[in-house]
N, C-alpha and C. Protein backbone atom coordinates (compact mmCIF):
# COMPACT_ATOMS: atom_id res chain seq x y z
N UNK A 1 145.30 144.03 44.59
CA UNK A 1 146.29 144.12 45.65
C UNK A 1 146.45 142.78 46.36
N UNK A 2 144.98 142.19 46.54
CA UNK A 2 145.33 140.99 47.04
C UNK A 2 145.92 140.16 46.44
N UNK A 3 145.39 139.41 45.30
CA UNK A 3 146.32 138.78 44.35
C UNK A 3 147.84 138.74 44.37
N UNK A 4 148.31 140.61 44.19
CA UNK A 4 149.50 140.47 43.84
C UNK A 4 150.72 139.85 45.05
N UNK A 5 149.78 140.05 46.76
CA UNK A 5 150.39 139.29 47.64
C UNK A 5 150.75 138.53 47.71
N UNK A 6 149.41 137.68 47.18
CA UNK A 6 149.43 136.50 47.00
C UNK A 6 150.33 135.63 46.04
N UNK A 7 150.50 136.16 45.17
CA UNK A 7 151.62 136.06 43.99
C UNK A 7 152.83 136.01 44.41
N UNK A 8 153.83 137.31 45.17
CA UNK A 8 154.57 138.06 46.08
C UNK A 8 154.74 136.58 46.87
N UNK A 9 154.14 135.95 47.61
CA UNK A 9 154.16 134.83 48.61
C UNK A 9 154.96 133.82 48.07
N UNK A 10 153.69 133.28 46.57
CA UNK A 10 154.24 132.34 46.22
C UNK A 10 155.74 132.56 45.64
N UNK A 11 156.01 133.23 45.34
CA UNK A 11 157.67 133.74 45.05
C UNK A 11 158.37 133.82 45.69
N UNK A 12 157.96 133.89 46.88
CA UNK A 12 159.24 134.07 47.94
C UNK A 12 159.38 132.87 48.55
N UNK A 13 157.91 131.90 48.45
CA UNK A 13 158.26 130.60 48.85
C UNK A 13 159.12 129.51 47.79
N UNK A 14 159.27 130.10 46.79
CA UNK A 14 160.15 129.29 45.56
C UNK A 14 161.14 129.76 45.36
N UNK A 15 161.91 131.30 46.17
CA UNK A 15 162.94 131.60 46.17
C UNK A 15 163.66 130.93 47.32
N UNK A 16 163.09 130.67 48.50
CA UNK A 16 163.46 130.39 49.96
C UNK A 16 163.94 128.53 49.28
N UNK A 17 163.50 128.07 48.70
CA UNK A 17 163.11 126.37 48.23
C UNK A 17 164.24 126.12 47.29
N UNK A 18 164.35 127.27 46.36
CA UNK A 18 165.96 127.42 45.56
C UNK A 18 166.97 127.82 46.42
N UNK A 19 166.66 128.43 47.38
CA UNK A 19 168.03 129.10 48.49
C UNK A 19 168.15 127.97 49.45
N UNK A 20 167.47 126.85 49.68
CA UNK A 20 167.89 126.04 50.45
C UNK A 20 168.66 124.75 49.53
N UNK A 21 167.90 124.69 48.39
CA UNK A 21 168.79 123.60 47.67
C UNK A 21 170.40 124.45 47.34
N UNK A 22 170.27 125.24 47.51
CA UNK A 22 171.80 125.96 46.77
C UNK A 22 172.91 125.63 47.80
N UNK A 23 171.77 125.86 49.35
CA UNK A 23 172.98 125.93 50.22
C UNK A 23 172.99 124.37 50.86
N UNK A 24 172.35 123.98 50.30
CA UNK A 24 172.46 121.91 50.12
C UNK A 24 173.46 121.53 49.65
N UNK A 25 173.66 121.93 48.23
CA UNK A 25 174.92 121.88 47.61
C UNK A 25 175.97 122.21 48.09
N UNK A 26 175.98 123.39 48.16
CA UNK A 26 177.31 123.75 48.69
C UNK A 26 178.08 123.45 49.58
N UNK A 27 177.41 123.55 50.78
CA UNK A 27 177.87 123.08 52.19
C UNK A 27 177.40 122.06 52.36
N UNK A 28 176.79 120.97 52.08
CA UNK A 28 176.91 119.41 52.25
C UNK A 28 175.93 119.23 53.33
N UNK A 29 175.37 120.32 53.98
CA UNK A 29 174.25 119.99 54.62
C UNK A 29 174.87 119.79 56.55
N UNK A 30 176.24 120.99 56.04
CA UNK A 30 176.96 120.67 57.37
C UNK A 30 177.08 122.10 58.25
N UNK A 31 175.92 123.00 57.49
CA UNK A 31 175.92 124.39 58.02
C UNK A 31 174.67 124.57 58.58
N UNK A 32 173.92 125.47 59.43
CA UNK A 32 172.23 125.76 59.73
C UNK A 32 171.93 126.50 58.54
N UNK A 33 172.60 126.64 57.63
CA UNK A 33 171.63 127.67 56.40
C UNK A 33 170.38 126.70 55.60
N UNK A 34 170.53 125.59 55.74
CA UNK A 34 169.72 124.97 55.24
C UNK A 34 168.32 124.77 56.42
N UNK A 35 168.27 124.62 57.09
CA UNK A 35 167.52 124.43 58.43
C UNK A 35 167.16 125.82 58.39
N UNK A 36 167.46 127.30 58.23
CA UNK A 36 167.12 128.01 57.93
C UNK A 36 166.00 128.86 57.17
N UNK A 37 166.81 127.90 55.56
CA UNK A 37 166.22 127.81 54.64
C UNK A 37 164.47 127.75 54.96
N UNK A 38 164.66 126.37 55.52
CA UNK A 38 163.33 125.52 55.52
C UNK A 38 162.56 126.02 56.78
N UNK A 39 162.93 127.02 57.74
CA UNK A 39 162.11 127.37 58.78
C UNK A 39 161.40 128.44 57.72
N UNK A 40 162.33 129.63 57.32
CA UNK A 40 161.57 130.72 56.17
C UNK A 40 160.60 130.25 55.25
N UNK A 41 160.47 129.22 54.77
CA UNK A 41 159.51 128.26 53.59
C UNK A 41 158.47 127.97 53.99
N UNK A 42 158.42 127.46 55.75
CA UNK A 42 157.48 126.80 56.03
C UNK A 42 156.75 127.87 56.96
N UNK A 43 157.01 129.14 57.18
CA UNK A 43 156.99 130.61 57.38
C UNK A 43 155.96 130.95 56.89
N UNK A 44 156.45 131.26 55.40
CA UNK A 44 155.68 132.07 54.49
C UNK A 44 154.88 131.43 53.64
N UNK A 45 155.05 129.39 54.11
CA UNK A 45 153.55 128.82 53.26
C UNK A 45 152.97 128.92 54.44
N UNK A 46 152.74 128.91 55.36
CA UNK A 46 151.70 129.33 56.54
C UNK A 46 151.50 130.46 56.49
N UNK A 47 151.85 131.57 56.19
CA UNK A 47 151.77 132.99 55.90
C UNK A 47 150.88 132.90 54.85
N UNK A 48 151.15 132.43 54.03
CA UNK A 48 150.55 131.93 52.64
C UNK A 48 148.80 131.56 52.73
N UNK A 49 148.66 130.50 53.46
CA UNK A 49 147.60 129.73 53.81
C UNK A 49 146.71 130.66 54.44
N UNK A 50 147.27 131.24 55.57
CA UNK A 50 146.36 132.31 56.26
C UNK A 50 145.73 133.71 55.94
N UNK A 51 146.59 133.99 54.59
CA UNK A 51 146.05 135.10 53.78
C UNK A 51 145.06 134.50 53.03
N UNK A 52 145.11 133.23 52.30
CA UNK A 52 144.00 132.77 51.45
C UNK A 52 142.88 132.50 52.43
N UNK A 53 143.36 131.81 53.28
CA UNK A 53 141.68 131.60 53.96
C UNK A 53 141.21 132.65 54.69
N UNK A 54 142.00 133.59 54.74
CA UNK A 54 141.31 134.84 55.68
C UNK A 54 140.55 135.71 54.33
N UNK A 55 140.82 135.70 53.23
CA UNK A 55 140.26 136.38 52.42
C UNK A 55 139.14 135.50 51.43
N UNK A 56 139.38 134.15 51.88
CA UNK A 56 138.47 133.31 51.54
C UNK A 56 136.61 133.48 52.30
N UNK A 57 137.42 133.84 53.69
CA UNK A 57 136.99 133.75 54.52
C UNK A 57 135.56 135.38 54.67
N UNK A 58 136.84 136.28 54.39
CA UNK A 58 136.12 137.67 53.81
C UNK A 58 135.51 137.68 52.69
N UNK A 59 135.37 136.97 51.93
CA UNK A 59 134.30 137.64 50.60
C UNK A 59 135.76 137.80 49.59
N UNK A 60 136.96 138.43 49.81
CA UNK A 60 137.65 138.80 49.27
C UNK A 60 138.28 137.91 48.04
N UNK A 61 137.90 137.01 47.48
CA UNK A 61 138.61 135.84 47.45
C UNK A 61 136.91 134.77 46.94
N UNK A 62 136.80 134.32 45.75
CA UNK A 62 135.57 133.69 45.94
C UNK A 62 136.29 132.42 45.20
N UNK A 63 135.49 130.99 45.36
CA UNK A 63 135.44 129.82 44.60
C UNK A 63 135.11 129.32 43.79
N UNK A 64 135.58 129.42 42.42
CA UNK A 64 134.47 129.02 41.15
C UNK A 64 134.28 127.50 40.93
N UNK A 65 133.10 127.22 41.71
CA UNK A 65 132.31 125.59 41.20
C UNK A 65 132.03 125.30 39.81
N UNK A 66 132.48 123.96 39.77
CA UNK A 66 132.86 123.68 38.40
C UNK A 66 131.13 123.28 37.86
N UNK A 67 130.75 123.64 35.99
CA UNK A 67 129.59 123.74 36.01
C UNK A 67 129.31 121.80 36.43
């Protein structure tokens, strides 16, 4: 379940990253959809970050040291 959040995240942060270049293009960078864009991105990689280290943090989530 966790994982698949985590997965879920990273997808929505590479959909938000394609939805801001789209609306780059289009509108020339003369609309807030882009500024938008990039508030949602930088959202849900902090959203992002705080699920990994909170489950890092829990046990949930371990680190494999390289041999």
């Amino acid at each position: 379940m966790l994982k698949a959040l985590i997965i879920f995240l990273m997808l929505a942060v590479i959909v938000s990253l394609f939805s801001g270049l789209f609306f780059l293009l289009k509108d020339g960078g003369k609309t807030n959809r882009v500024v938008n864009s990039l508030a949602v991105r930088v959202t849900l990689s902090v959203l992002l970050l705080a699920v990994i280290l909170l489950s890092l943090w829990q046990g949930s989530l371990t680190l494999h040291p390289t041999p």
